[in-house]
N, C-alpha and C. Protein backbone atom coordinates (compact mmCIF):
# COMPACT_ATOMS: atom_id res chain seq x y z
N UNK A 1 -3.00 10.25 63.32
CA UNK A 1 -2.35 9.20 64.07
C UNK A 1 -2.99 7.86 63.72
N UNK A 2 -2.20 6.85 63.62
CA UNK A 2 -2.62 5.55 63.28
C UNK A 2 -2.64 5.00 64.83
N UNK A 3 -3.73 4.10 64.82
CA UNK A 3 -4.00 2.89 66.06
C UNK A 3 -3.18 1.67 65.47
N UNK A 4 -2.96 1.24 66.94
CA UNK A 4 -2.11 -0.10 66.66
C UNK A 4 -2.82 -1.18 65.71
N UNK A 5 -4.40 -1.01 65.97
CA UNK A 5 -4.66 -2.35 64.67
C UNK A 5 -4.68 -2.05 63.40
N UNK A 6 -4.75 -0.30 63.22
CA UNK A 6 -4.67 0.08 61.93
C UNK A 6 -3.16 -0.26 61.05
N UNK A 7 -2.16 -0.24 62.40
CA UNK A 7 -0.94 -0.48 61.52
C UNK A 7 -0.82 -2.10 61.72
N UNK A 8 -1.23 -2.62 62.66
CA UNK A 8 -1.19 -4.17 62.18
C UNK A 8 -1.80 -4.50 60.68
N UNK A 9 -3.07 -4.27 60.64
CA UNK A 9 -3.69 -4.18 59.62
C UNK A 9 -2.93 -4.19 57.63
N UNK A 10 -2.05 -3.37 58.21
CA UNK A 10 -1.42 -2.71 57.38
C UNK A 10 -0.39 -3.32 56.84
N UNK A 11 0.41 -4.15 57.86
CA UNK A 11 1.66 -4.67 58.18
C UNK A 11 0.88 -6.26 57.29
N UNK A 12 -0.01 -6.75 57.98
CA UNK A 12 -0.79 -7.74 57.21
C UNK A 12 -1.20 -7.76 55.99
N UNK A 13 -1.24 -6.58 55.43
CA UNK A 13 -1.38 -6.26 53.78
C UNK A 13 0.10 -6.87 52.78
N UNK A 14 0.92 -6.52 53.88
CA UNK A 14 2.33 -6.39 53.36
C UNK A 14 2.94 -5.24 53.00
N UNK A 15 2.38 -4.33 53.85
CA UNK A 15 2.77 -2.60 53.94
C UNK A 15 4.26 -2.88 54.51
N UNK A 16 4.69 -1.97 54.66
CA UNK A 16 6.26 -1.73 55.08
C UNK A 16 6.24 -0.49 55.76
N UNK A 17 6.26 -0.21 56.77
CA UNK A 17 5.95 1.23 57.45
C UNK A 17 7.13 1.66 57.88
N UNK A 18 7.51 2.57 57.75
CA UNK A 18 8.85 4.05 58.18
C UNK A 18 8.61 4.68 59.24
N UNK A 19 9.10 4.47 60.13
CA UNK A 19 8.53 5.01 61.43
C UNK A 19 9.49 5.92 61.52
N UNK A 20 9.45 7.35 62.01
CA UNK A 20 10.14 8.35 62.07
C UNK A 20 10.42 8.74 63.28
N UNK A 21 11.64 9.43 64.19
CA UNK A 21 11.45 9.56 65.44
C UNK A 21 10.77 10.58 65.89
N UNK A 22 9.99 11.52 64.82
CA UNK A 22 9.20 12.27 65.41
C UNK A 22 7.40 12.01 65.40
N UNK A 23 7.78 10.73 65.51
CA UNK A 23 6.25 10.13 65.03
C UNK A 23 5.63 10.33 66.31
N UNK A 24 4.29 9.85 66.49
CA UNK A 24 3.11 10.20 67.66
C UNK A 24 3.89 8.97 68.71
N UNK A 25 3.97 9.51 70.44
CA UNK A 25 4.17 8.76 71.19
C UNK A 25 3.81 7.45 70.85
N UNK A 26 2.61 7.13 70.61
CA UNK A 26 1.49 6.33 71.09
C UNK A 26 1.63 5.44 69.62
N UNK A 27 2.06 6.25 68.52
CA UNK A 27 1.91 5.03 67.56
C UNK A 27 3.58 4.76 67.43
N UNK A 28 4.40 4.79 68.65
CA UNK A 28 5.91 4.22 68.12
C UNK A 28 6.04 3.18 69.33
N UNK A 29 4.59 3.36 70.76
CA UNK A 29 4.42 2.39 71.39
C UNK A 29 4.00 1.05 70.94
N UNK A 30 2.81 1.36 69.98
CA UNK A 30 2.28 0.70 69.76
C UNK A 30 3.08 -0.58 68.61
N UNK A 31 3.82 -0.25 68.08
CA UNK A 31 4.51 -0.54 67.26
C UNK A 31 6.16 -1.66 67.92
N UNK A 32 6.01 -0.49 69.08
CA UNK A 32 7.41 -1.80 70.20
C UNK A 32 6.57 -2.42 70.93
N UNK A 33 5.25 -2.45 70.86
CA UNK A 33 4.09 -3.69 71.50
C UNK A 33 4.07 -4.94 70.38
N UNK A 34 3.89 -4.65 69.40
CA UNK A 34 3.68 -5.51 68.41
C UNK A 34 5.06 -6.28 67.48
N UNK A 35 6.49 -5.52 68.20
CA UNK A 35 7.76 -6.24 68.09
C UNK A 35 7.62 -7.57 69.39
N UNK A 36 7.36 -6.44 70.31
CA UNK A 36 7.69 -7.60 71.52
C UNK A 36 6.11 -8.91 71.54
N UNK A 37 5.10 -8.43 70.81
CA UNK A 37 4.45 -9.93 70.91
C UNK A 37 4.77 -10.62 70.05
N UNK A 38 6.03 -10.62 68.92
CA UNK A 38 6.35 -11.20 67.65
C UNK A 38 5.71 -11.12 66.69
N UNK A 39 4.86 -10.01 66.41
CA UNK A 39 3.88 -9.91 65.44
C UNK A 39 4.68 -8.91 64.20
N UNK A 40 5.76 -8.21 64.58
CA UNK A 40 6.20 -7.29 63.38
C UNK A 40 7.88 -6.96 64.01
N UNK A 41 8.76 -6.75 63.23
CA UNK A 41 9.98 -6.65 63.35
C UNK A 41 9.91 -5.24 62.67
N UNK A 42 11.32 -4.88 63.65
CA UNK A 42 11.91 -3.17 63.25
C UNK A 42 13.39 -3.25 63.48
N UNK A 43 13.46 -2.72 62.39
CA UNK A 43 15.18 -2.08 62.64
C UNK A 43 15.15 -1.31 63.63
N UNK A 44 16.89 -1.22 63.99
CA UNK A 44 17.20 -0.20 65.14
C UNK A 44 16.79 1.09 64.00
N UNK A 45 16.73 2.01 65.06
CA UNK A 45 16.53 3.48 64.69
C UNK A 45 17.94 3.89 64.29
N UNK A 46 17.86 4.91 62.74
CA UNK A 46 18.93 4.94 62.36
C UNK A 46 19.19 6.65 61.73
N UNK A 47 19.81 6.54 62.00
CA UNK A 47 19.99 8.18 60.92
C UNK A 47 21.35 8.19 60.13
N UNK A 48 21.47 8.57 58.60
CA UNK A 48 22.57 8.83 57.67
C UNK A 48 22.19 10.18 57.88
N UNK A 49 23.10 10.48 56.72
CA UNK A 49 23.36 12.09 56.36
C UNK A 49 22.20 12.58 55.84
N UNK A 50 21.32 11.61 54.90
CA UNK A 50 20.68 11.84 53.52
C UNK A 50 19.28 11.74 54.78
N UNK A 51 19.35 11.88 55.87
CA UNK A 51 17.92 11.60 56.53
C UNK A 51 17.67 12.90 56.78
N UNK A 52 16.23 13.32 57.21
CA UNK A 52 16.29 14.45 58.24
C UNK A 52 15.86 13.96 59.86
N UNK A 53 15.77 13.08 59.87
CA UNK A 53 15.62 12.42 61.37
C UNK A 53 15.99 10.85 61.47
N UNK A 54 15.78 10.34 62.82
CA UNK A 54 16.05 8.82 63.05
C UNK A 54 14.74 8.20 62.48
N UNK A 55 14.73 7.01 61.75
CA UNK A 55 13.74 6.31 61.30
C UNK A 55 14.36 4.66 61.58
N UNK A 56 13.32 4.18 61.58
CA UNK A 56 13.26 2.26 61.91
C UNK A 56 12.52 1.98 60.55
N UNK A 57 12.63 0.98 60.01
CA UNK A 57 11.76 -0.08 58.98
C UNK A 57 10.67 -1.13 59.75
N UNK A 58 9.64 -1.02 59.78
CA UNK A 58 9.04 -2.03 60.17
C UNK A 58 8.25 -2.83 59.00
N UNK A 59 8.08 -4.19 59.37
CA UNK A 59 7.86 -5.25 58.64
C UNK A 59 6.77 -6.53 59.50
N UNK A 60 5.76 -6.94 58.71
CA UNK A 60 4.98 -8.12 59.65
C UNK A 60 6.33 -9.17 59.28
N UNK A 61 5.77 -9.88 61.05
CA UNK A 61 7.16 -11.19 60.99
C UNK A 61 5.91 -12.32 61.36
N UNK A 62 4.91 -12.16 60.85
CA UNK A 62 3.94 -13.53 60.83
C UNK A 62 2.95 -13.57 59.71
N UNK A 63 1.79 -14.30 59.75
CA UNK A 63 0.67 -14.67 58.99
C UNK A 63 -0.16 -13.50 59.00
N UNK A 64 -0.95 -13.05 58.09
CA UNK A 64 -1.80 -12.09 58.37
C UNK A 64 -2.99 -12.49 59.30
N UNK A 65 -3.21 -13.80 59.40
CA UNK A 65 -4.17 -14.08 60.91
C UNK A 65 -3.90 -13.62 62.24
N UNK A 66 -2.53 -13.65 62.35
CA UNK A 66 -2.56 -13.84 63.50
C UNK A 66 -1.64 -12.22 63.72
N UNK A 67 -1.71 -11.27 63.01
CA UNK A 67 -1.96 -10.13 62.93
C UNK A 67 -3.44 -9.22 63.32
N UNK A 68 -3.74 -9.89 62.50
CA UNK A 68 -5.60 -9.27 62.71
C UNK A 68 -6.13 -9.87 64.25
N UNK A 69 -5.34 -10.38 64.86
CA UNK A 69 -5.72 -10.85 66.76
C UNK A 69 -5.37 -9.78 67.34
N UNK A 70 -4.43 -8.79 66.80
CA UNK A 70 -3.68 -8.34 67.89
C UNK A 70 -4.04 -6.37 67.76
N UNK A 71 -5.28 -6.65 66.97
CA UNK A 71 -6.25 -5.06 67.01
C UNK A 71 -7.07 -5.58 68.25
């Protein structure tokens, strides 16, 4: 399981993270914590044919400073 600053962290690299809907409670909280302080944007959760589950795209929507505040 990733911690929320590990995936901020990450997001600040310029990672692109796939969040899956069977991912850990706690890291798909952590992740609609860090939409709602404006620190990273996600697609709605989506599923095609070609998926085997619902997944979101997440993306940093700021500076990597002010990413690394929010571990």
């Amino acid at each position: 399981m990733m911690t929320k600053a590990e995936m901020a962290a990450g997001l600040a690299d310029g990672r692109t993270l796939i969040q899956e809907e069977w991912a850990d409670f706690a890291e798909i909280q952590a992740i609609n914590e860090l939409v709602a302080e404006g620190l990273a944007s996600a697609t709605r959760w989506e599923w095609k044919a070609s998926y085997q589950c619902e997944r979101r795209v997440i993306t940093a929507r700021v500076l990597a400073p002010q990413l690394e505040r929010a571990s």
